[in-house]
N, C-alpha and C. Protein backbone atom coordinates (compact mmCIF):
# COMPACT_ATOMS: atom_id res chain seq x y z
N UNK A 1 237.75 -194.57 55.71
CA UNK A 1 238.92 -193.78 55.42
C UNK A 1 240.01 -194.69 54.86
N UNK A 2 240.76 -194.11 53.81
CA UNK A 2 241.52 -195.33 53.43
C UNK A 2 242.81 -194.68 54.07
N UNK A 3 243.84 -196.10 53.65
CA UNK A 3 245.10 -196.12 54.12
C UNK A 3 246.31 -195.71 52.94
N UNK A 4 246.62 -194.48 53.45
CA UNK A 4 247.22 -194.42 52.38
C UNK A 4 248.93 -194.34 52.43
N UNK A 5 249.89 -194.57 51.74
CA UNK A 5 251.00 -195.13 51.40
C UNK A 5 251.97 -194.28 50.73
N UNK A 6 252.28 -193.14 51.34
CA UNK A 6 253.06 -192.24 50.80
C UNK A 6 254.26 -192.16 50.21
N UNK A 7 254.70 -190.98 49.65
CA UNK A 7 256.31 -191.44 48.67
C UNK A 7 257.26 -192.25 50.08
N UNK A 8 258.09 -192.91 49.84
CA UNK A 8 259.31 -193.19 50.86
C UNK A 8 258.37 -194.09 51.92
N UNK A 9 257.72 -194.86 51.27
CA UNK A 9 256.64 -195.67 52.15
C UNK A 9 257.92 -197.10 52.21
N UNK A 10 258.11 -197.96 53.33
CA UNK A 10 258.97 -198.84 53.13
C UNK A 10 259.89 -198.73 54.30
N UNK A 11 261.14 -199.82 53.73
CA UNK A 11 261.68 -199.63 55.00
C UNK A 11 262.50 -198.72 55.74
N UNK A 12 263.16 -198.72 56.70
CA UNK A 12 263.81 -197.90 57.24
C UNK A 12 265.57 -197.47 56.79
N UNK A 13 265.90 -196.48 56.40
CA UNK A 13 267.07 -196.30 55.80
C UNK A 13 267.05 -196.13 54.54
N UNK A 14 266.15 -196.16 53.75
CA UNK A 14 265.85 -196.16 52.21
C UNK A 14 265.49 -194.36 51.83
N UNK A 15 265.44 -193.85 53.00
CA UNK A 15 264.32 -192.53 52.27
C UNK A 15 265.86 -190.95 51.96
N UNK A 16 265.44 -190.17 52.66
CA UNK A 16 265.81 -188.93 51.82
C UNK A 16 267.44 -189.26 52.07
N UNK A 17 268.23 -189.45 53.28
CA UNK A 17 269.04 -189.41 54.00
C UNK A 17 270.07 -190.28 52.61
N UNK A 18 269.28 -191.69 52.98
CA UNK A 18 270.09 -192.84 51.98
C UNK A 18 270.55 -192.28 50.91
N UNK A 19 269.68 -190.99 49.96
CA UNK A 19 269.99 -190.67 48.69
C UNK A 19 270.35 -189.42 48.69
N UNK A 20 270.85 -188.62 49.79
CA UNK A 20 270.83 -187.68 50.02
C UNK A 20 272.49 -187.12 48.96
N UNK A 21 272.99 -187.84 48.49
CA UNK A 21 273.89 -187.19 47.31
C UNK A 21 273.26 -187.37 45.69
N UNK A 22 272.44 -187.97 46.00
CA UNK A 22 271.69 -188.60 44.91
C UNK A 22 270.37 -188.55 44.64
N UNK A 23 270.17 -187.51 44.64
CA UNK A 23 268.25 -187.13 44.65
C UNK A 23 267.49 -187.94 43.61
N UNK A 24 268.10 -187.83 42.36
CA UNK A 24 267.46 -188.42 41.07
C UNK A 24 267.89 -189.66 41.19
N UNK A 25 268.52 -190.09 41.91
CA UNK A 25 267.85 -191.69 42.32
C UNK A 25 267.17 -192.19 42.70
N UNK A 26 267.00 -191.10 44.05
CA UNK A 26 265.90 -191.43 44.75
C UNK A 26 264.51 -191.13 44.09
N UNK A 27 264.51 -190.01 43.47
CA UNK A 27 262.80 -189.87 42.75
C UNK A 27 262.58 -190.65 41.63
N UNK A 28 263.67 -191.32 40.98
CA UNK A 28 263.92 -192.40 39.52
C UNK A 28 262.84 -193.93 40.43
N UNK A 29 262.74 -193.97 41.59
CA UNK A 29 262.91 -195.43 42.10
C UNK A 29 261.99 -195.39 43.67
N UNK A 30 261.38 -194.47 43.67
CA UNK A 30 259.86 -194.00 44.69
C UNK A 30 259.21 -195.31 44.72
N UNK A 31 258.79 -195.38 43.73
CA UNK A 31 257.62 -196.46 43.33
C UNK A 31 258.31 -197.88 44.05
N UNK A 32 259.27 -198.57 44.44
CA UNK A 32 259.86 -199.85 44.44
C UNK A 32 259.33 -200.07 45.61
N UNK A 33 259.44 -199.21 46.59
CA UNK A 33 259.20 -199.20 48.12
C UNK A 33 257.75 -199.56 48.38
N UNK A 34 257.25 -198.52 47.98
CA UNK A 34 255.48 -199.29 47.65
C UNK A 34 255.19 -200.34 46.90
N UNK A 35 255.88 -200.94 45.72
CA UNK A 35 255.46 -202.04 45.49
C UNK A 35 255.62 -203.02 46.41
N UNK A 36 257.06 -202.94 46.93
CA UNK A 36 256.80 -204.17 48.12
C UNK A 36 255.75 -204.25 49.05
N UNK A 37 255.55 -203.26 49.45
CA UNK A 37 254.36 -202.64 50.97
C UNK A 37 252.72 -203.14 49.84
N UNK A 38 252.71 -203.07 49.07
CA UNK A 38 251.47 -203.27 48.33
C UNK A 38 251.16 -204.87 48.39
N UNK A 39 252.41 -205.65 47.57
CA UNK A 39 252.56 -206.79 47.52
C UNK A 39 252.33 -207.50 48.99
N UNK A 40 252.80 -207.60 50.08
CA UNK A 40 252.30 -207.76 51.24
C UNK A 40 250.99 -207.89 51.34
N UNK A 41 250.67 -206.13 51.28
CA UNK A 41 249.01 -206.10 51.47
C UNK A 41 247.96 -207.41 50.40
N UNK A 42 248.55 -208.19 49.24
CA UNK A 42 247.95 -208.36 48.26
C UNK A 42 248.28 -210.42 48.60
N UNK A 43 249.68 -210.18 48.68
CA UNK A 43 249.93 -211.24 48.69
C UNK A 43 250.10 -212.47 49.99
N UNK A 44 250.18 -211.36 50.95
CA UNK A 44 249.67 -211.69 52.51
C UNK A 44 248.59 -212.23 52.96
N UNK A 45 247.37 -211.97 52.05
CA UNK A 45 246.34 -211.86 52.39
C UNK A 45 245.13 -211.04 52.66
N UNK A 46 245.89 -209.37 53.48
CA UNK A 46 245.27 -208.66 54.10
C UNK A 46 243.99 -208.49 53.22
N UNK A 47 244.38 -207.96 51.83
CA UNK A 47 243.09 -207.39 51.25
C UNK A 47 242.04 -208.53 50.89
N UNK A 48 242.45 -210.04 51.06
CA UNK A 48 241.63 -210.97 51.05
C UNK A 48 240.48 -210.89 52.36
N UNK A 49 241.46 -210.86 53.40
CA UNK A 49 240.28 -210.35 54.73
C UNK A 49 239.77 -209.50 54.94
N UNK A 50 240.63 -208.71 54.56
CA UNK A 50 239.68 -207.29 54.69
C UNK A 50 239.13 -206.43 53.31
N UNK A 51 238.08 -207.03 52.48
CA UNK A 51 237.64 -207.00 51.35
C UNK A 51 237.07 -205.01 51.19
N UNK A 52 236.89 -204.39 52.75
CA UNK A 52 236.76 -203.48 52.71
C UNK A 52 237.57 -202.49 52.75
N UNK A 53 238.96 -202.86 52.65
CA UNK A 53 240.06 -201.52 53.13
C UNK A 53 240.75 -201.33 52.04
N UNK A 54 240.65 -199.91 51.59
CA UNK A 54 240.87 -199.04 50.80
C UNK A 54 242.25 -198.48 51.02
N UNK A 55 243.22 -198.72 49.94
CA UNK A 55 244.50 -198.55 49.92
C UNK A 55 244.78 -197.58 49.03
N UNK A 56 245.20 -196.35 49.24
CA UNK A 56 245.98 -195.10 48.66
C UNK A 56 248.03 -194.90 48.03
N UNK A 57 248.45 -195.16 47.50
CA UNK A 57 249.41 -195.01 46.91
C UNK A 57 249.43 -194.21 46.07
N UNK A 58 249.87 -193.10 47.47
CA UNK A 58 249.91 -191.33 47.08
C UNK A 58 251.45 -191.26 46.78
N UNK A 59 251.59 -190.04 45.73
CA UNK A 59 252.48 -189.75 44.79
C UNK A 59 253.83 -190.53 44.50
N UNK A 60 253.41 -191.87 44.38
CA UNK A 60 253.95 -192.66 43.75
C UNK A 60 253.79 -193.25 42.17
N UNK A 61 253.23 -192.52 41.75
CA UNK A 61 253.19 -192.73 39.96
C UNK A 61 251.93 -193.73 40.16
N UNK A 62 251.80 -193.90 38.53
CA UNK A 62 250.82 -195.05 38.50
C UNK A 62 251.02 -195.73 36.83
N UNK A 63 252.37 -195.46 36.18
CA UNK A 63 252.64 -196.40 35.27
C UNK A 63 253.20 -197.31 35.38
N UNK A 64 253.77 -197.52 36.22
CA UNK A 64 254.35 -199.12 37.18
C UNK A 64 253.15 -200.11 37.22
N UNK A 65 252.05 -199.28 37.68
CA UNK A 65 250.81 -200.56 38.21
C UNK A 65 250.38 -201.58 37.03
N UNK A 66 250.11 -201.34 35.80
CA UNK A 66 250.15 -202.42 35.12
C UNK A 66 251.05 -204.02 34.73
N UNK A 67 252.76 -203.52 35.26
CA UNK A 67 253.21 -204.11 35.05
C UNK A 67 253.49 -205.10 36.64
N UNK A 68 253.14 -204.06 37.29
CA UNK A 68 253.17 -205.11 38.91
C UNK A 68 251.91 -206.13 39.27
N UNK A 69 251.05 -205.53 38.36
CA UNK A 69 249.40 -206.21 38.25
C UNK A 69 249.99 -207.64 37.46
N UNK A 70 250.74 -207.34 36.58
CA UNK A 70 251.20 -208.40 35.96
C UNK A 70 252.12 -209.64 36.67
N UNK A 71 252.67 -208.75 36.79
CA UNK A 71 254.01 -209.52 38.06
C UNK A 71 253.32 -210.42 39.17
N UNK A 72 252.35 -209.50 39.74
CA UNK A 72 251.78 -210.11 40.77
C UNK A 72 251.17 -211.58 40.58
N UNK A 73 250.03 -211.49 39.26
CA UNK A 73 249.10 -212.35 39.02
C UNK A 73 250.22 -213.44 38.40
N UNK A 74 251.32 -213.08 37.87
CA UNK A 74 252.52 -213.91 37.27
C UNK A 74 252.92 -214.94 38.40
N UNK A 75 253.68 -214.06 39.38
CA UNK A 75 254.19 -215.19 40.78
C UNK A 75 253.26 -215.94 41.29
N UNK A 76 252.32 -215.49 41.67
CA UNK A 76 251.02 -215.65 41.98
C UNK A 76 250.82 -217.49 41.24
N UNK A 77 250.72 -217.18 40.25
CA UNK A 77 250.43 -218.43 39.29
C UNK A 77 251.35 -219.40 39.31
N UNK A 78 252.46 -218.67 39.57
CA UNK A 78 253.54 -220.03 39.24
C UNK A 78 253.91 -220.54 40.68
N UNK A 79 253.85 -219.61 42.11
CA UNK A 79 254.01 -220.29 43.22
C UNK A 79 253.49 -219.60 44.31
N UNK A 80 252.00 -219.39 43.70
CA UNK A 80 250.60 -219.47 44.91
C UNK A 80 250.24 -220.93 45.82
N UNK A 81 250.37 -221.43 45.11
CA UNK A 81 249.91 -222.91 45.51
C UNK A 81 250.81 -223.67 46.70
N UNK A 82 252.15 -223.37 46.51
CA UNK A 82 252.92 -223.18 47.92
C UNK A 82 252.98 -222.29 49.26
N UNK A 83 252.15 -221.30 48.59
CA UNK A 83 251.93 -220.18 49.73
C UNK A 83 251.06 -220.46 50.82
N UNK A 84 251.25 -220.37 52.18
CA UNK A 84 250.47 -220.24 53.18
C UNK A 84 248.97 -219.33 52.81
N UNK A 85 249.39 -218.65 52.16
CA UNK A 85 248.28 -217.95 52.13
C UNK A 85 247.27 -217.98 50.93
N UNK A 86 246.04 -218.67 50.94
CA UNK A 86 245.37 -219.05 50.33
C UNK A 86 244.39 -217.76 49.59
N UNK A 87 244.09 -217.15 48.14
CA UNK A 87 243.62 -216.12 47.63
C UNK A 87 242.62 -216.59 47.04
N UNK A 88 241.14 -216.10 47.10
CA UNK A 88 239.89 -216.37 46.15
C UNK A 88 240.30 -215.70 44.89
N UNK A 89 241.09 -214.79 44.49
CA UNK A 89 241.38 -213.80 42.95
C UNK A 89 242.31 -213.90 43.04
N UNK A 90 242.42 -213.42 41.43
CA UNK A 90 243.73 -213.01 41.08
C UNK A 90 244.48 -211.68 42.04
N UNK A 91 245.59 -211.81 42.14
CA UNK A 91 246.08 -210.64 43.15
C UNK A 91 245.54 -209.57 42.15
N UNK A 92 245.43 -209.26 41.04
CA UNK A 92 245.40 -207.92 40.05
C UNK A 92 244.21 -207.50 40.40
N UNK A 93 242.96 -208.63 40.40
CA UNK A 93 241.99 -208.17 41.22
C UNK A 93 241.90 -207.39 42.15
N UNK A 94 242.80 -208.07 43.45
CA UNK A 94 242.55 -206.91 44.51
C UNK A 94 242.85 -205.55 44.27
N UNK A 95 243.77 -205.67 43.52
CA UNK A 95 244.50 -204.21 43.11
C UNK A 95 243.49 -203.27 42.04
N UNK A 96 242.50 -203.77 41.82
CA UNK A 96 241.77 -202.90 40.64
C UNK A 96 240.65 -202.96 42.02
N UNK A 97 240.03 -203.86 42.69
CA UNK A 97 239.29 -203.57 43.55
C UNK A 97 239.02 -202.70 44.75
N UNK A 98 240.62 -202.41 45.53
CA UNK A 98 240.71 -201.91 46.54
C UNK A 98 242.08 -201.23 46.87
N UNK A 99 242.90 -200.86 45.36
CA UNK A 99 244.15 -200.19 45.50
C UNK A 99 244.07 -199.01 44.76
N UNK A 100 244.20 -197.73 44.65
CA UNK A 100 244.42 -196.00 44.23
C UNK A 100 245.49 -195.54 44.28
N UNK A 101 245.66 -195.16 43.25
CA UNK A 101 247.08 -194.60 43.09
C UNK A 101 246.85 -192.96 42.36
N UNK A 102 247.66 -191.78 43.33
CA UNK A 102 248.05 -190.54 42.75
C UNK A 102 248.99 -190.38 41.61
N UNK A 103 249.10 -189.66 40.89
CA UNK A 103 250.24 -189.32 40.42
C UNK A 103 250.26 -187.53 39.70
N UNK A 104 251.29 -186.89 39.91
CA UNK A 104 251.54 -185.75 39.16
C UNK A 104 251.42 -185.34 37.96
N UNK A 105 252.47 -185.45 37.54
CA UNK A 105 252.89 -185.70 36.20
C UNK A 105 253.72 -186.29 35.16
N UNK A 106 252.57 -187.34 34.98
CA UNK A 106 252.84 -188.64 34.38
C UNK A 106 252.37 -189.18 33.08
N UNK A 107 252.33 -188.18 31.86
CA UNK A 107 251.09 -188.75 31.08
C UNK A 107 251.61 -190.23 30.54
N UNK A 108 252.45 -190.42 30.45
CA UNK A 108 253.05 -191.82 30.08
C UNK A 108 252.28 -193.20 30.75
N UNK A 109 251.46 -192.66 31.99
CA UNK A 109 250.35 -193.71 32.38
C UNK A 109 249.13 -194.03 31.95
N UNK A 110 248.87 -193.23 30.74
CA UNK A 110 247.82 -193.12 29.57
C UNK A 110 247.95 -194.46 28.98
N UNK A 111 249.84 -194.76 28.57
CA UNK A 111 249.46 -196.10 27.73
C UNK A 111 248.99 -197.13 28.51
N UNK A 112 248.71 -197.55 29.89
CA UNK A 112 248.42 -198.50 30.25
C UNK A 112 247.13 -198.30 31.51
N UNK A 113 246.31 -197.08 30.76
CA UNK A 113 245.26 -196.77 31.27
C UNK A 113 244.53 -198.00 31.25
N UNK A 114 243.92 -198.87 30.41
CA UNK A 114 242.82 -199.60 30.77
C UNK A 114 243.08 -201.03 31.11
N UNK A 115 244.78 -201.02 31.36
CA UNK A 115 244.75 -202.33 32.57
C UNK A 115 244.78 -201.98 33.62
N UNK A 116 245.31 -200.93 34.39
CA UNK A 116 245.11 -200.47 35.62
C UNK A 116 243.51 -199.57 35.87
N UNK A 117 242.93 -198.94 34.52
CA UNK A 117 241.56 -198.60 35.15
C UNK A 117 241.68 -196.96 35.23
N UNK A 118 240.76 -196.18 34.45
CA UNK A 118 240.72 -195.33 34.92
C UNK A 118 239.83 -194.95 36.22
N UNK A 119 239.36 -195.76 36.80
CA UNK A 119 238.45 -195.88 37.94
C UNK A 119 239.46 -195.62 39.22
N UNK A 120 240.88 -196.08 39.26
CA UNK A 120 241.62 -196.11 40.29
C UNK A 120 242.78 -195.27 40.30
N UNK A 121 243.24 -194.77 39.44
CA UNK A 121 243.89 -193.62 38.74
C UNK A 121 243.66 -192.17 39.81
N UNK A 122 244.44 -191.10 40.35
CA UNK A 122 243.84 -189.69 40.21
C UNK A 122 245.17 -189.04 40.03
N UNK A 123 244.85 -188.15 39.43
CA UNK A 123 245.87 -186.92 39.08
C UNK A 123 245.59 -186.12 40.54
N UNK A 124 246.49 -185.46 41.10
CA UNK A 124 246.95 -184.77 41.87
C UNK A 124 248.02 -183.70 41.65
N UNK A 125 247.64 -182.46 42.06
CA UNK A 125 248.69 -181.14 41.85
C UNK A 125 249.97 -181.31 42.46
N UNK A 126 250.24 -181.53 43.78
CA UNK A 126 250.94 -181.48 44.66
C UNK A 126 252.02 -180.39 45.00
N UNK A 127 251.13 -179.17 44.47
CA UNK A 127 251.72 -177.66 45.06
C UNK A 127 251.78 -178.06 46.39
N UNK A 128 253.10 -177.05 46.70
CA UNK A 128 254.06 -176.83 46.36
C UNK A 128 255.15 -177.06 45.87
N UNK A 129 255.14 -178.67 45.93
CA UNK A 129 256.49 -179.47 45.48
C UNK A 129 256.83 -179.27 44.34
N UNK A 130 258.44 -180.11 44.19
CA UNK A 130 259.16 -179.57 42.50
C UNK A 130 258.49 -180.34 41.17
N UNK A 131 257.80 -181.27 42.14
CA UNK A 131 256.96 -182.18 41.24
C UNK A 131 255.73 -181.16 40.56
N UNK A 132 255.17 -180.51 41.18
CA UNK A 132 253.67 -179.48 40.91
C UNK A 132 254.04 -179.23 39.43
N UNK A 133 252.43 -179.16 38.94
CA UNK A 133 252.53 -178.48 37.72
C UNK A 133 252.44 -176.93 38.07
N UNK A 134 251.81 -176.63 39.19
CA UNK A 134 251.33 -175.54 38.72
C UNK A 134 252.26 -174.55 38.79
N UNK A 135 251.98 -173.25 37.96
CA UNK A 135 250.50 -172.71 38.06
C UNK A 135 249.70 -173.17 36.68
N UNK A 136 250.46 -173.78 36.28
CA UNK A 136 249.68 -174.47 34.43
C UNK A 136 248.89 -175.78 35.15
N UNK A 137 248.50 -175.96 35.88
CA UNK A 137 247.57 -177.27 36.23
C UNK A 137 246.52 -177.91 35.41
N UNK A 138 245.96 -176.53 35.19
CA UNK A 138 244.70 -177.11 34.12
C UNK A 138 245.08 -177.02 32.83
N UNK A 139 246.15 -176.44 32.15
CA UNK A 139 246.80 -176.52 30.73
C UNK A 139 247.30 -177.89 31.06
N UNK A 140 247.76 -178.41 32.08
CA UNK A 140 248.30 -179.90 31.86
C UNK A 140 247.28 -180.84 32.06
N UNK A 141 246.20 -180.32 32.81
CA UNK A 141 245.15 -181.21 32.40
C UNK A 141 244.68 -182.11 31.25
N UNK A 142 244.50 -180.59 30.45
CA UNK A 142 243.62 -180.44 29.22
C UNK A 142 244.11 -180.75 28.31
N UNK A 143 245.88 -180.79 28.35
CA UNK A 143 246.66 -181.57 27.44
C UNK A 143 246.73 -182.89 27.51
N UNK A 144 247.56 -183.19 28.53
CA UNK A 144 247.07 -184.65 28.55
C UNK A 144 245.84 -185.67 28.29
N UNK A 145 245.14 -184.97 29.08
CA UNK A 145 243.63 -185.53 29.27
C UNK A 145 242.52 -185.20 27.88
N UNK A 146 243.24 -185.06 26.77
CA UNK A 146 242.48 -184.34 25.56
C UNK A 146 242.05 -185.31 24.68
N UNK A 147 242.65 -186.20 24.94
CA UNK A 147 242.29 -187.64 24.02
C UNK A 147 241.80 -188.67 24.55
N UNK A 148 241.48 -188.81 25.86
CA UNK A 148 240.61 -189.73 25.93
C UNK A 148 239.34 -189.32 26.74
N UNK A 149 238.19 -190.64 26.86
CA UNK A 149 236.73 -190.08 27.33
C UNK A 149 236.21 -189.47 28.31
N UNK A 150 235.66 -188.13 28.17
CA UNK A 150 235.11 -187.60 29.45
C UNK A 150 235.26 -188.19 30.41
N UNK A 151 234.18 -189.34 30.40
CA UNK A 151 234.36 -189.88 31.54
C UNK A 151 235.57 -190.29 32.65
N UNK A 152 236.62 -191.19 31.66
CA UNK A 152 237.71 -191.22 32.42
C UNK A 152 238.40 -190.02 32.96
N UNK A 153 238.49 -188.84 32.19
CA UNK A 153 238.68 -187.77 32.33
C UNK A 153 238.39 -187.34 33.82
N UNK A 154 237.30 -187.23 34.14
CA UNK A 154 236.84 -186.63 35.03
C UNK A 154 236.64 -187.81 36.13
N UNK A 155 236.39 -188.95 36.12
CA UNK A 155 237.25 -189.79 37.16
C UNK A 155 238.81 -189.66 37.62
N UNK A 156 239.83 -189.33 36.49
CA UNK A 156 241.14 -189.16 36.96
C UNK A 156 241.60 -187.76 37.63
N UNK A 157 240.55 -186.76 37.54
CA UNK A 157 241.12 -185.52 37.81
C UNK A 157 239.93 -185.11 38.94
N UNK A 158 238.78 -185.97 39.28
CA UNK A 158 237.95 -185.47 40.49
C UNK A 158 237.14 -186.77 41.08
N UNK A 159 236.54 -187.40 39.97
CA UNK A 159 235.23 -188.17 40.82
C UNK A 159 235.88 -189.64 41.54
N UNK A 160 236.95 -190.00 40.97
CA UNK A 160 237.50 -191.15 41.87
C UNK A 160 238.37 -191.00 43.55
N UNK A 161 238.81 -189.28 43.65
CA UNK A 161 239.18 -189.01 44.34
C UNK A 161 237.51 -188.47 45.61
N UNK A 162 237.27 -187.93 44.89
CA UNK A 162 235.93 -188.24 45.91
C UNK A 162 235.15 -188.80 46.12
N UNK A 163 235.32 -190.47 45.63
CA UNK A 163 234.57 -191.10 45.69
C UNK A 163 235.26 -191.96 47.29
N UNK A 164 237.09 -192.14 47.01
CA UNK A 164 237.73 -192.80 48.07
C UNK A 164 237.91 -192.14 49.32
N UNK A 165 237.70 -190.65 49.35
CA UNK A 165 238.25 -190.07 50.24
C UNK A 165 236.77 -189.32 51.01
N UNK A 166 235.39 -189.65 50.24
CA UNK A 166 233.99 -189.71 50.50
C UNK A 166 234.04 -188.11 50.86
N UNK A 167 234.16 -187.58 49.82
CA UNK A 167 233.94 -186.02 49.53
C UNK A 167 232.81 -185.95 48.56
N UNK A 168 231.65 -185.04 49.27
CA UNK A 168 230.79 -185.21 48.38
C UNK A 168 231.03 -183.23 47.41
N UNK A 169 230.17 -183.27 46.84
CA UNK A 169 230.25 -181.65 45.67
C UNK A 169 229.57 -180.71 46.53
């Protein structure tokens, strides 16, 4: 079962309350909270020891992840070697190996589909929220998802989600 890492994942005082005059701040800037909580998991070690635990970063976007993949393997390089904590990979590794990320509606994570992977990617509805597409779900599918390969296709909108969450058809 994986662990998964929901919006307002982070610390304490950051979530609805903090932005509570300021909503579109708070949904502009979701993603920051999990990057830290990720980075931990990545840069701590954990996912070094535990090569088997499956990390979910639910409806937190997933056009950020290329550039934190970057970031990561960036610090990483320039002051790993001071770190207590010793890594066999690149951190981006772990993150294509054992990190999943949801997102709504986002097609803007298309441009940086094949550094983050369509393997780790899933689209998610998230009816009822203001985020939901629906009731057009599958018109936003089929739009978005119209230009690139079946395959990824149908990894981002079913088979990667049941592959992590071990749902079989």
């Amino acid at each position: 079962m994986p662990l998964s890492l929901h919006i307002l994942t982070g610390r304490k005082g950051t979530g609805v309350d903090f932005f509570k005059d300021n909503l579109a701040l708070q949904v502009s800037t979701l993603h920051h909270e999990v990057e830290r909580t990720l980075a931990v998991f990545v840069l701590g070690g954990v996912l070094e020891r535990f090569p088997k635990l499956t990390l979910v970063s639910a409806e937190n976007d997933v056009a950020w992840m290329p550039y934190f993949m970057w970031r990561l393997d960036f610090a990483h390089g320039r002051l790993g070697a001071i770190s207590s904590v010793k890594l066999s990979l690149k951190p981006s590794e772990y993150i294509k190996r054992q990190v999943y990320a949801s997102f709504i509606n986002e097609p803007i994570f298309l441009d940086g589909l094949q550094r983050y992977a369509a393997n780790n990617a899933m689209w998610s509805s998230d009816y009822p929220h203001t985020a939901a597409i629906w009731p057009k779900s599958q018109q936003f599918v089929d739009e978005t998802f119209r230009d690139i390969a079946e395959r990824d296709r149908r990894n981002i909108v079913h088979d990667t989600a049941a592959r992590v969450y071990r749902i079989s058809d």
